[in-house]
PDB file of N, CA and C in Angstrom:
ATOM      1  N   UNK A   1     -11.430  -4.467   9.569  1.00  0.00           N
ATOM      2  CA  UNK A   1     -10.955  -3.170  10.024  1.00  0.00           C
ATOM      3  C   UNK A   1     -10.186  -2.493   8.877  1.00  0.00           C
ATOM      4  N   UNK A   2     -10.348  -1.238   9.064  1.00  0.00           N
ATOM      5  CA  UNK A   2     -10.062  -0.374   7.632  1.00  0.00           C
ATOM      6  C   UNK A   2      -8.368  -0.031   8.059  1.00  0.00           C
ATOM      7  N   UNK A   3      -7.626  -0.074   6.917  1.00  0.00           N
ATOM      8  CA  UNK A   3      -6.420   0.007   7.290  1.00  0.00           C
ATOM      9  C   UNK A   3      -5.658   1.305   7.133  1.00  0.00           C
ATOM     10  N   UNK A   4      -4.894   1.595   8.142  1.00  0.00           N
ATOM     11  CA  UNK A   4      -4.721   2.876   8.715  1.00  0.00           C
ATOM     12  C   UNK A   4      -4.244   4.050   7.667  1.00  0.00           C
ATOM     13  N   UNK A   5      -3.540   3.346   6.446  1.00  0.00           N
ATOM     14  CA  UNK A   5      -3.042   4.235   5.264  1.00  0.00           C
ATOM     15  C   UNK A   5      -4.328   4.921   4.902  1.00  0.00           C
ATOM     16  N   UNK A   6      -5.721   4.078   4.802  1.00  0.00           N
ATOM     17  CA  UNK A   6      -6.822   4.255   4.298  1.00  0.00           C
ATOM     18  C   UNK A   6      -7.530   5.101   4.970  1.00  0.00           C
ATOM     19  N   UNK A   7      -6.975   5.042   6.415  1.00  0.00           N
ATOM     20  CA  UNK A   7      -8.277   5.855   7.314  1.00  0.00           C
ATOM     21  C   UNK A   7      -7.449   7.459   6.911  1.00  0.00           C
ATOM     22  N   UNK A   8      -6.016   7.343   7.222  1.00  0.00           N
ATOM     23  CA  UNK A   8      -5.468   8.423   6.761  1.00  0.00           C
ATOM     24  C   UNK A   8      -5.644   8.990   5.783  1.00  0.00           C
ATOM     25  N   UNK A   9      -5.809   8.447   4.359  1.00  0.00           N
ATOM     26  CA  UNK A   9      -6.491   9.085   3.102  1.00  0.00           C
ATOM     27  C   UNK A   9      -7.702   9.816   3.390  1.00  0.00           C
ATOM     28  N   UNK A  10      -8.766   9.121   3.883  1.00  0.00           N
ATOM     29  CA  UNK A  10      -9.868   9.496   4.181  1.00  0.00           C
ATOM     30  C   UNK A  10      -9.899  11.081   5.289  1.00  0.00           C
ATOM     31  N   UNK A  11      -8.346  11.324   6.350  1.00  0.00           N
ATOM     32  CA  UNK A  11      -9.073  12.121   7.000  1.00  0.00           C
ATOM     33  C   UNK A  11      -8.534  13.458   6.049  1.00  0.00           C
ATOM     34  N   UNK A  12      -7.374  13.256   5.278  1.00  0.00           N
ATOM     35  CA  UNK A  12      -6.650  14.272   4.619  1.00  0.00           C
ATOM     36  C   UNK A  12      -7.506  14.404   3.153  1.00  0.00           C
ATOM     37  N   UNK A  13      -8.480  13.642   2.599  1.00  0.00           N
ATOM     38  CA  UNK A  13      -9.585  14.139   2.181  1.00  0.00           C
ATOM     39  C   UNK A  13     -10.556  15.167   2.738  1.00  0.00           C
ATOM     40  N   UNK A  14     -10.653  14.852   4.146  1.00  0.00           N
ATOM     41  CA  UNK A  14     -11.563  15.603   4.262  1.00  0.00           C
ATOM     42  C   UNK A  14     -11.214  16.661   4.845  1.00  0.00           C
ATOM     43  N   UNK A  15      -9.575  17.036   5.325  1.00  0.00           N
ATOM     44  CA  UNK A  15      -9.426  18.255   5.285  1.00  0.00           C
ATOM     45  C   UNK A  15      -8.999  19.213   3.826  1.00  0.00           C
ATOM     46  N   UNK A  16      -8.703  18.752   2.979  1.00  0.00           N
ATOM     47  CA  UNK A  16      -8.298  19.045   1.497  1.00  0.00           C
ATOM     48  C   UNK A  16     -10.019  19.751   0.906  1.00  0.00           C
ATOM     49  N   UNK A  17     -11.280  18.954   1.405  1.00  0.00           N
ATOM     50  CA  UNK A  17     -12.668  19.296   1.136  1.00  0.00           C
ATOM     51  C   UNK A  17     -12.735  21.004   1.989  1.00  0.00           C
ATOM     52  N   UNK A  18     -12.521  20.517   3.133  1.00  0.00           N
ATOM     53  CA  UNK A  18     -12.729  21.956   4.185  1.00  0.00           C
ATOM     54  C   UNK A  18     -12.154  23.269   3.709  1.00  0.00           C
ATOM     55  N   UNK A  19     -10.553  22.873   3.376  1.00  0.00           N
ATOM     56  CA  UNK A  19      -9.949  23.921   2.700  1.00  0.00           C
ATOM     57  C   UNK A  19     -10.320  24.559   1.247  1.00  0.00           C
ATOM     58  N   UNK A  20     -11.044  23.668   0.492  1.00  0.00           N
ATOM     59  CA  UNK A  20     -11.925  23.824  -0.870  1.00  0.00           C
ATOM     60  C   UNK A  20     -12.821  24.813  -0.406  1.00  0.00           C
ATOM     61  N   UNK A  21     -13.491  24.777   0.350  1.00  0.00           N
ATOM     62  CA  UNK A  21     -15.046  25.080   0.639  1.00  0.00           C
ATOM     63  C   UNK A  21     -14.541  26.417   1.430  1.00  0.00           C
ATOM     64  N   UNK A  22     -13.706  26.489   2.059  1.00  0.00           N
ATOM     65  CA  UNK A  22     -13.135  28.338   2.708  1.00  0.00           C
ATOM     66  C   UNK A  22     -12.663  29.020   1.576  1.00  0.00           C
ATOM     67  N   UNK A  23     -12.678  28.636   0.531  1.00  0.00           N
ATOM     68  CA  UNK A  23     -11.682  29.544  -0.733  1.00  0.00           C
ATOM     69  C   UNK A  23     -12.308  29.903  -1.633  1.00  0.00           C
ATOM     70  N   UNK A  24     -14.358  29.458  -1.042  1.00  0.00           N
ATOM     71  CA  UNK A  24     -15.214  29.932  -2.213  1.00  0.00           C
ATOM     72  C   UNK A  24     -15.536  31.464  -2.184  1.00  0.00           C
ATOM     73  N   UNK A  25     -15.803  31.829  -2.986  1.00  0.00           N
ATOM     74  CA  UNK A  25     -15.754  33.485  -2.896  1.00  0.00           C
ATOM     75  C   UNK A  25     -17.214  33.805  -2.368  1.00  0.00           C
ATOM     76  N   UNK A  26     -18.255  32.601  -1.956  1.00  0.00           N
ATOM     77  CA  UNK A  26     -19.803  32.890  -0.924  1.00  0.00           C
ATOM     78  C   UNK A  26     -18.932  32.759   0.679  1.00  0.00           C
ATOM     79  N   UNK A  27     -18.237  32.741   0.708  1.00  0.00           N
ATOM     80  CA  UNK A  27     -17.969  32.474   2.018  1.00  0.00           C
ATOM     81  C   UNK A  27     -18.773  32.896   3.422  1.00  0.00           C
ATOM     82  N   UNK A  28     -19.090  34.348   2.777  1.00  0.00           N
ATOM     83  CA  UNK A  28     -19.748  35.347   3.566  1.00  0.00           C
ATOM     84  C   UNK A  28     -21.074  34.729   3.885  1.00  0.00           C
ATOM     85  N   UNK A  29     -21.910  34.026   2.751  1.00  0.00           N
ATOM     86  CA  UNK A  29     -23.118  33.292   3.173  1.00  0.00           C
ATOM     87  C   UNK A  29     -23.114  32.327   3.966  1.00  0.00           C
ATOM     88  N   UNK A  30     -21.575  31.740   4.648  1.00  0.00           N
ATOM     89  CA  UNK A  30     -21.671  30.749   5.405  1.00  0.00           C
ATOM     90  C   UNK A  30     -20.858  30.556   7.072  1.00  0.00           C
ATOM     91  N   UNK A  31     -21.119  31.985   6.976  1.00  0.00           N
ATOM     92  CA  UNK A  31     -20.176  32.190   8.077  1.00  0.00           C
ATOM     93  C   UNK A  31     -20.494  30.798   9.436  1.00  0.00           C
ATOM     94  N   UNK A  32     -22.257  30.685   9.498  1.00  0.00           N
ATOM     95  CA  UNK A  32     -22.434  29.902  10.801  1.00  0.00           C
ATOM     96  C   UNK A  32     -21.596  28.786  10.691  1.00  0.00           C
ATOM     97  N   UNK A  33     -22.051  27.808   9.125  1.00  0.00           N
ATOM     98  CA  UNK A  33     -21.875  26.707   8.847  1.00  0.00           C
ATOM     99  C   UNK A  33     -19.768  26.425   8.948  1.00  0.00           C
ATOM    100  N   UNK A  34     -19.323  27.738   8.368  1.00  0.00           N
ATOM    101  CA  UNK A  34     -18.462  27.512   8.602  1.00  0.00           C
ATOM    102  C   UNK A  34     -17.140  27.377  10.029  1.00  0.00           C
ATOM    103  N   UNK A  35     -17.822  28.310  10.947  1.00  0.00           N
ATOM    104  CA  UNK A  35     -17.567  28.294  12.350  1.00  0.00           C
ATOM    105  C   UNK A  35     -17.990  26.685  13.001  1.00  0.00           C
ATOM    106  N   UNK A  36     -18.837  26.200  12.082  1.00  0.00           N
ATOM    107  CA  UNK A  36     -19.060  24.721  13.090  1.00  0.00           C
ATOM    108  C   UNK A  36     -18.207  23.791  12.150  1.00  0.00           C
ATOM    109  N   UNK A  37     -17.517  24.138  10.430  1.00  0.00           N
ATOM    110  CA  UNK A  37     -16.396  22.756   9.952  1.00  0.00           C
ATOM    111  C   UNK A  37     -15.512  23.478  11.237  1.00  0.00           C
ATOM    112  N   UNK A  38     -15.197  24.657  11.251  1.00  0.00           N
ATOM    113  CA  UNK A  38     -14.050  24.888  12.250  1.00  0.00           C
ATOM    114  C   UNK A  38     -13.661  24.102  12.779  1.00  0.00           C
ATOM    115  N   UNK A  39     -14.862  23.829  13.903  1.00  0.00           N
ATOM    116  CA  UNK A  39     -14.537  23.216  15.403  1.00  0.00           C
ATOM    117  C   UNK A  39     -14.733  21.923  15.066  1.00  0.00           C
ATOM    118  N   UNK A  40     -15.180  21.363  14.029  1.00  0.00           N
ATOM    119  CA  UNK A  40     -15.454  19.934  13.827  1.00  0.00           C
ATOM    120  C   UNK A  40     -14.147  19.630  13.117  1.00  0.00           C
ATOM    121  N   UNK A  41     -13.436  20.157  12.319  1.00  0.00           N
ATOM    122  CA  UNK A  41     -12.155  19.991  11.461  1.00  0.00           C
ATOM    123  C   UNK A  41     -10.934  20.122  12.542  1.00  0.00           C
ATOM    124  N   UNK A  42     -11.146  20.985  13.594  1.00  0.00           N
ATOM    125  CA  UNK A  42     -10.233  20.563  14.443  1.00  0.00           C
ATOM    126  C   UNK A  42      -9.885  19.909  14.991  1.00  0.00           C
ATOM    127  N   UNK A  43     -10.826  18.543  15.309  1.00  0.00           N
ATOM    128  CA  UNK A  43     -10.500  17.187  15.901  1.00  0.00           C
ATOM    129  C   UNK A  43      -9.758  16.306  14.422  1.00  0.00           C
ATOM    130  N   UNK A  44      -9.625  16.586  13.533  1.00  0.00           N
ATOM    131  CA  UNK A  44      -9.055  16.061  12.489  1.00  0.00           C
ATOM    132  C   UNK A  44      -7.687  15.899  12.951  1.00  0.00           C
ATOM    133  N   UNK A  45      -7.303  16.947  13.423  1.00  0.00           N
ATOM    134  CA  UNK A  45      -5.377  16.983  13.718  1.00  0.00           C
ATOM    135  C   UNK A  45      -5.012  15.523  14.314  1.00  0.00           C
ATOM    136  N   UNK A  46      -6.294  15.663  16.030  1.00  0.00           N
ATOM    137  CA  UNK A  46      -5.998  14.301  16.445  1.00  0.00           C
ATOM    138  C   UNK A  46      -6.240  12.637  16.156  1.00  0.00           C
ATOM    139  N   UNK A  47      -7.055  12.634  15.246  1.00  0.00           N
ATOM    140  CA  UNK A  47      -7.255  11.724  15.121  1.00  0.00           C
ATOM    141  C   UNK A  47      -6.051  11.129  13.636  1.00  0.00           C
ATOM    142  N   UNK A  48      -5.672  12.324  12.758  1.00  0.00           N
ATOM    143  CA  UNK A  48      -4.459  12.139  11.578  1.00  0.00           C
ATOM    144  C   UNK A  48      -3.636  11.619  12.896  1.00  0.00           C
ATOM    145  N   UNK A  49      -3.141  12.973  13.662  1.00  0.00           N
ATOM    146  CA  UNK A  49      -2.075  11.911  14.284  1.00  0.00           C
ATOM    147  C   UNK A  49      -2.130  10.636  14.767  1.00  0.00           C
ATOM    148  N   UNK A  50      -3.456   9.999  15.604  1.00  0.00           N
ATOM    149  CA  UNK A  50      -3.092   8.494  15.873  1.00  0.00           C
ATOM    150  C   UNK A  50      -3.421   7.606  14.680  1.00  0.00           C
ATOM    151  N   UNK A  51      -3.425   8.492  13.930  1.00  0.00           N
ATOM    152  CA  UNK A  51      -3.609   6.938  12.526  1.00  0.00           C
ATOM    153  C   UNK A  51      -2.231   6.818  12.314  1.00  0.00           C
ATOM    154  N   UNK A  52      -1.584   8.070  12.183  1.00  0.00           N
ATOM    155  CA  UNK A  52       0.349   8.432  11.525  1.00  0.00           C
ATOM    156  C   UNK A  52       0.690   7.518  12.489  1.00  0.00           C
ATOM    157  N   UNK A  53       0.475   7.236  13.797  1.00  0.00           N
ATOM    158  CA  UNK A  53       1.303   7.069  15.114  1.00  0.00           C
ATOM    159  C   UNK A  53       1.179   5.270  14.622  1.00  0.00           C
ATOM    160  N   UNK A  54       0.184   4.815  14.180  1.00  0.00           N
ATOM    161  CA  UNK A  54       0.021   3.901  13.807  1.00  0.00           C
ATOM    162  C   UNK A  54       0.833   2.760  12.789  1.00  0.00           C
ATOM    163  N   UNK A  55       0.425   3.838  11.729  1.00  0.00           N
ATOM    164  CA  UNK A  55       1.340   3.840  10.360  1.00  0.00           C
ATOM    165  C   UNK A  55       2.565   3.356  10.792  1.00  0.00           C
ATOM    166  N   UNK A  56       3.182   4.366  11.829  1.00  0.00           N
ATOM    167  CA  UNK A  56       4.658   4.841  11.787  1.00  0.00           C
ATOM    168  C   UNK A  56       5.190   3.244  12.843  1.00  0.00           C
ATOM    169  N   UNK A  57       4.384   2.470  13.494  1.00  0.00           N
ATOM    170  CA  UNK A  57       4.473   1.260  13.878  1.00  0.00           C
ATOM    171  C   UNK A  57       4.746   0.110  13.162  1.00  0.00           C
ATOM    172  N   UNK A  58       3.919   0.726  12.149  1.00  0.00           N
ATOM    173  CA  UNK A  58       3.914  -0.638  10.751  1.00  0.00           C
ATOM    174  C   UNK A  58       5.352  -0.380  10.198  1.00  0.00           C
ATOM    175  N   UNK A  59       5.501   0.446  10.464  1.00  0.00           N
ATOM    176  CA  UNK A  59       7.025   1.289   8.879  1.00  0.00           C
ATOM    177  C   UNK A  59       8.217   1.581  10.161  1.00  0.00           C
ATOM    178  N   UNK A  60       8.411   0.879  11.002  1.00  0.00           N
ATOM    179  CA  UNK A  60       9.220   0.851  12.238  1.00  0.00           C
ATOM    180  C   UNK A  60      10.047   1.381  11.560  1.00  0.00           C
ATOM    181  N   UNK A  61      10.751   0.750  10.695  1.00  0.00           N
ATOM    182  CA  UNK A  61      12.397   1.069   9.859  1.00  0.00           C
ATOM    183  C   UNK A  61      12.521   1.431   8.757  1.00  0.00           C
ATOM    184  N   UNK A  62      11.987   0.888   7.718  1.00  0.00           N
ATOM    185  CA  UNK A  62      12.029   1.541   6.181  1.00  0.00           C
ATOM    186  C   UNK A  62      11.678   2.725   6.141  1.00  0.00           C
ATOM    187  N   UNK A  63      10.267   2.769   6.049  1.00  0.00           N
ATOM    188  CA  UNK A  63       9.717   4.203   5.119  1.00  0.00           C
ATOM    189  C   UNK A  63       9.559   5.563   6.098  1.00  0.00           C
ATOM    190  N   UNK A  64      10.543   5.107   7.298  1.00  0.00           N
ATOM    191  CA  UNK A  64      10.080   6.748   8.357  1.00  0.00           C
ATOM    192  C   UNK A  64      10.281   7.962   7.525  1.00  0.00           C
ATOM    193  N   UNK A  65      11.299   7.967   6.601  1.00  0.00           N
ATOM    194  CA  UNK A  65      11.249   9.403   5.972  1.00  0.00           C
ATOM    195  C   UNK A  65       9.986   9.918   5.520  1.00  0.00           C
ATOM    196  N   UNK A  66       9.481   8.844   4.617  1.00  0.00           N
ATOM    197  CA  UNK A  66       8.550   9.241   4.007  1.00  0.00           C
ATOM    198  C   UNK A  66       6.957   9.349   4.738  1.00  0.00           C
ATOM    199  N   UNK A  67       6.971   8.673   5.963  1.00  0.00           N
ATOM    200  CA  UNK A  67       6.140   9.281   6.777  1.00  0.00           C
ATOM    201  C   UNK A  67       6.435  10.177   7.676  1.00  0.00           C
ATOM    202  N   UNK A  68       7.185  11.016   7.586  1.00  0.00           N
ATOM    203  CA  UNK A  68       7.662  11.974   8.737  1.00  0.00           C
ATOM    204  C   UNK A  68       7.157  12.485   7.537  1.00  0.00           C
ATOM    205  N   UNK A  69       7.419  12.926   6.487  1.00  0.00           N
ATOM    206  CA  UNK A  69       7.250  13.805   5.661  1.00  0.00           C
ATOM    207  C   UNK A  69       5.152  13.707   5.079  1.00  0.00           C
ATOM    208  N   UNK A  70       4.927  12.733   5.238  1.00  0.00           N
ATOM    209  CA  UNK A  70       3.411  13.032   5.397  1.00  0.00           C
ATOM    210  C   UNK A  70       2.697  13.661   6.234  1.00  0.00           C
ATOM    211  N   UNK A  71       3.132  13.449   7.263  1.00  0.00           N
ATOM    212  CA  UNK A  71       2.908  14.015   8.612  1.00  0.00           C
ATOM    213  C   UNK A  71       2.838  15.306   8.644  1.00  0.00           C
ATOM    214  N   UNK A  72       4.434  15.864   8.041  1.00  0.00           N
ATOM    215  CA  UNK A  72       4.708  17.481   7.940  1.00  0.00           C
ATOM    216  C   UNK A  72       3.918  18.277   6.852  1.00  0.00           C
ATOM    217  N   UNK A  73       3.390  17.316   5.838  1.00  0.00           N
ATOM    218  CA  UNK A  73       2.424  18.069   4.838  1.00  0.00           C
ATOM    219  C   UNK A  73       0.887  18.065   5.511  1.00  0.00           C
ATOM    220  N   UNK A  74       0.538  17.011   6.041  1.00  0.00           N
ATOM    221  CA  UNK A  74      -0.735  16.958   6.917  1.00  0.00           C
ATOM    222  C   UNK A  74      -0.475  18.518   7.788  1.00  0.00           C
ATOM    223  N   UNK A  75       0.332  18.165   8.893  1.00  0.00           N
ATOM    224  CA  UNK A  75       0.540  19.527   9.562  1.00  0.00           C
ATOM    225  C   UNK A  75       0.239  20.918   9.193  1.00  0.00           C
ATOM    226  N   UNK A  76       0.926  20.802   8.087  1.00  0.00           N
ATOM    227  CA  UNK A  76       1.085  22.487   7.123  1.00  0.00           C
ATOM    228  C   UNK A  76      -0.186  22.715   6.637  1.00  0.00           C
ATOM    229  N   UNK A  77      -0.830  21.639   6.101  1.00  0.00           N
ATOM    230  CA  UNK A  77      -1.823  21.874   5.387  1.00  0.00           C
ATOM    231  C   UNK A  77      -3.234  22.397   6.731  1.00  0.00           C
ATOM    232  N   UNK A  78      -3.383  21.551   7.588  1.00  0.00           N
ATOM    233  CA  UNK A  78      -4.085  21.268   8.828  1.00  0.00           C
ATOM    234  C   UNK A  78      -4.322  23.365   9.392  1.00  0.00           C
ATOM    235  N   UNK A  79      -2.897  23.218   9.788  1.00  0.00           N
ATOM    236  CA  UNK A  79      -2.741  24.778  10.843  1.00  0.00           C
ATOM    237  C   UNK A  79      -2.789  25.986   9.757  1.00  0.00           C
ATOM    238  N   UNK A  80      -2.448  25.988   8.375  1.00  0.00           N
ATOM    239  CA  UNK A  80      -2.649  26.954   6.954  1.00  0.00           C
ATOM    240  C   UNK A  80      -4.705  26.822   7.054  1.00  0.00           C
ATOM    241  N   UNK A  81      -4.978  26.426   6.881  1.00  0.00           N
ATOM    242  CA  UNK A  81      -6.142  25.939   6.934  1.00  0.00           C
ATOM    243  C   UNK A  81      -7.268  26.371   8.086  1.00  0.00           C
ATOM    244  N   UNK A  82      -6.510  26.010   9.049  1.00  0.00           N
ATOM    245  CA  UNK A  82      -7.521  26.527  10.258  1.00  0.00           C
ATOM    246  C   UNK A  82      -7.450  28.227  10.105  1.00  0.00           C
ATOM    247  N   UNK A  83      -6.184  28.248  10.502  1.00  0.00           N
ATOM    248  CA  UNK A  83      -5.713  29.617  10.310  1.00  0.00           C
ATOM    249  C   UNK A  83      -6.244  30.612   9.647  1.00  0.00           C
ATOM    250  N   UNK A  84      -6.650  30.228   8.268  1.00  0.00           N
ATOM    251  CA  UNK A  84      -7.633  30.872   7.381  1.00  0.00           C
ATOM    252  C   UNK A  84      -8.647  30.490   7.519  1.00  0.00           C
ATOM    253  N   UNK A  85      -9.759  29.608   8.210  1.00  0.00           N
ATOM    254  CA  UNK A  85     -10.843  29.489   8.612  1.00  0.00           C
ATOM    255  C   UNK A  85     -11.570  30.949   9.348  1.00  0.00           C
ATOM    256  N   UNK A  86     -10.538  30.628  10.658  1.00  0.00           N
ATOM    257  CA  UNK A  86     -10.705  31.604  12.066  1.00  0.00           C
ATOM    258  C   UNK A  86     -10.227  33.269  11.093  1.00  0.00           C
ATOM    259  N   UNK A  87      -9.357  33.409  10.494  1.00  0.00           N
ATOM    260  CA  UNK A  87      -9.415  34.613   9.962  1.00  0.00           C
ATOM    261  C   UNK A  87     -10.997  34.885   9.588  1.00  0.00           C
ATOM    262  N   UNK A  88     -11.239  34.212   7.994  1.00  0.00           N
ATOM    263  CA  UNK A  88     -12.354  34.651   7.743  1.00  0.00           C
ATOM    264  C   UNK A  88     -13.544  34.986   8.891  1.00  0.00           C
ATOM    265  N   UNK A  89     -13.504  33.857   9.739  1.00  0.00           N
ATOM    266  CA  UNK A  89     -14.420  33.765  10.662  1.00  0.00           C
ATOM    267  C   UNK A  89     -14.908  35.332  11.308  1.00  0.00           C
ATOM    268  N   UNK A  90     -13.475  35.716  11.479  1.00  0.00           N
ATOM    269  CA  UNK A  90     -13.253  37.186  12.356  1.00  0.00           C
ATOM    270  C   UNK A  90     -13.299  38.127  11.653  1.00  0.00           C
ATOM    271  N   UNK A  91     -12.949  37.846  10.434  1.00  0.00           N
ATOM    272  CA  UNK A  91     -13.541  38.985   9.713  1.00  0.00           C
ATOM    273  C   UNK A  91     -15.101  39.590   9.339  1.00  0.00           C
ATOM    274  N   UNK A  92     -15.568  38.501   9.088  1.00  0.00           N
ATOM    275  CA  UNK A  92     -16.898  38.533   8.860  1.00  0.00           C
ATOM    276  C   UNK A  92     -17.887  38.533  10.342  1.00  0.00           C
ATOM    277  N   UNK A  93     -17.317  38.633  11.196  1.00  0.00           N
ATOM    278  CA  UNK A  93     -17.852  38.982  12.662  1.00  0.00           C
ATOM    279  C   UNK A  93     -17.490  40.664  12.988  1.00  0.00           C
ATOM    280  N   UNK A  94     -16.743  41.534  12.060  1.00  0.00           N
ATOM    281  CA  UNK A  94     -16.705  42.300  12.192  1.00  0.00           C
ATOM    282  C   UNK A  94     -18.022  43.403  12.026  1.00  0.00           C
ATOM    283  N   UNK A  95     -18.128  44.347  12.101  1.00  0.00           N
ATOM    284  CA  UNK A  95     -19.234  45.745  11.893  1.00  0.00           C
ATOM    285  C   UNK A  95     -18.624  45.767  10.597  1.00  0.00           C
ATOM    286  N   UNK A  96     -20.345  45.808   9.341  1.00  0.00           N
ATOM    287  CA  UNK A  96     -19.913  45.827   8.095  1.00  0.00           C
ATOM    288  C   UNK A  96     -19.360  46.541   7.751  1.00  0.00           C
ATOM    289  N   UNK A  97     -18.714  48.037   8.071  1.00  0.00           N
ATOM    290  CA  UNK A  97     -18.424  49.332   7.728  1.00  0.00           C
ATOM    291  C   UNK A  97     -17.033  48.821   7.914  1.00  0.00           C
ATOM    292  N   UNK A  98     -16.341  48.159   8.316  1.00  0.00           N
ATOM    293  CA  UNK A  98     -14.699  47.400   8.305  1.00  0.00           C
ATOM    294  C   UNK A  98     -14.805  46.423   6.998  1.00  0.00           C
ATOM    295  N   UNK A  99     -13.872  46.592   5.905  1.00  0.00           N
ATOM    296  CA  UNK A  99     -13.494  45.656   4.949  1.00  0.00           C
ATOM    297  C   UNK A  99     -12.899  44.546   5.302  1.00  0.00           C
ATOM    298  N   UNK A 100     -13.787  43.210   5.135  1.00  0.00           N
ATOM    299  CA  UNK A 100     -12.786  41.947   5.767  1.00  0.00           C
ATOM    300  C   UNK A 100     -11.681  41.980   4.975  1.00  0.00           C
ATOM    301  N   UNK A 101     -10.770  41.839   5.851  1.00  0.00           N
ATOM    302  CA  UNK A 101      -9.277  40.975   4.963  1.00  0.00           C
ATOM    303  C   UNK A 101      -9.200  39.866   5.094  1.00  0.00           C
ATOM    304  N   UNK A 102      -9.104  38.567   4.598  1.00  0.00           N
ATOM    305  CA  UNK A 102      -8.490  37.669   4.920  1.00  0.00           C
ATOM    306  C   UNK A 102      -7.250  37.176   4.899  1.00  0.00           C
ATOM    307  N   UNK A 103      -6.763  36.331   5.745  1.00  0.00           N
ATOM    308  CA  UNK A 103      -5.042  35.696   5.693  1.00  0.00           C
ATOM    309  C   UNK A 103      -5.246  34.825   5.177  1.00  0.00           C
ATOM    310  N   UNK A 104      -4.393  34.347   4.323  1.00  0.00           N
ATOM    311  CA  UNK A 104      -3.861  33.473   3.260  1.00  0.00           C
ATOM    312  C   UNK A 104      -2.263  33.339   3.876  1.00  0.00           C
ATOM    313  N   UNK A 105      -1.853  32.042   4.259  1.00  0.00           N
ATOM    314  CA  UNK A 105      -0.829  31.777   5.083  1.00  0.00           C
ATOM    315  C   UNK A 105       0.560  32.199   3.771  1.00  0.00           C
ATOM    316  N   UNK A 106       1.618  32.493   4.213  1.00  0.00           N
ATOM    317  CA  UNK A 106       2.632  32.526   2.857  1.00  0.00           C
ATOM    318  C   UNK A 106       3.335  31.295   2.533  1.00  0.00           C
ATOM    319  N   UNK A 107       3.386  30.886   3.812  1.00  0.00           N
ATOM    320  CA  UNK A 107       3.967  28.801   3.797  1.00  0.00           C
ATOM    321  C   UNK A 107       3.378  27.775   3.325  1.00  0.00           C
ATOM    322  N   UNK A 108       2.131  28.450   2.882  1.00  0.00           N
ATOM    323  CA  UNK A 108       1.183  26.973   2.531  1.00  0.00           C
ATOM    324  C   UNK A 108       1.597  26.476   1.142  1.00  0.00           C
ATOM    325  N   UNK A 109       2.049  25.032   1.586  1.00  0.00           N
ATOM    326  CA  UNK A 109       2.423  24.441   0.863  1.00  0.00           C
ATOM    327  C   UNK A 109       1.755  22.994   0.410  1.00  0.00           C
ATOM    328  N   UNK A 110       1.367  22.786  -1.271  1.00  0.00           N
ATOM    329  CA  UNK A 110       0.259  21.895  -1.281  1.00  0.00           C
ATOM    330  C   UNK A 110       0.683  20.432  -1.163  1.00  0.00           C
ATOM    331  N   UNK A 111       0.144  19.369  -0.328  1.00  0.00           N
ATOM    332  CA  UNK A 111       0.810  18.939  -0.213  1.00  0.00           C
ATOM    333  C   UNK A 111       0.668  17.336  -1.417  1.00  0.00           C
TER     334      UNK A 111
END
């Protein structure tokens, strides 16, 4: 069994990939593909948290700071992320004659 620091690397890889791939300037060519990482990147939150919930079993006493504080960069990064997903999303669902804007969160912080 893969151990939970590891599964955690693995899922904050693959939201760190998602957030890569919304910041390409084709975005517009991928609107479908990207409406389905959406909804597929959104089960990411839950499953980071029961790996953390895990973690945070192993690290009963020592290292809680430093996993509270993974947690809170997972978080930031996670909801910055979606956030600018569903923007683009809505923008580019607009009537072309509207200029998309996109949001770019001001808190995002790398983590």
């Amino acid at each position: 069994m893969e151990l939970p620091e590891k599964q955690r690397t693995r899922v904050n890889a693959a939201l760190t990939r998602f957030k890569n791939r919304i910041n390409r300037d084709d975005v517009e060519m991928y609107k479908h593909i990207l409406e389905e990482m959406n909804r597929k990147h959104e089960i990411l939150f839950d499953k980071f948290s029961d790996i953390q919930d895990q973690i945070n079993e192993i690290f009963e006493s020592g290292d809680k700071e430093a996993q509270v504080e993974k947690r809170d960069s997972f978080e930031r990064l996670f909801h910055n992320t979606v956030a600018q997903a569903r923007s683009i999303i809505e923008n580019l669902s607009r009537p072309s004659k509207q200029k998309p804007e996109v949001f770019i969160p001001n808190d995002y912080i790398d983590p």
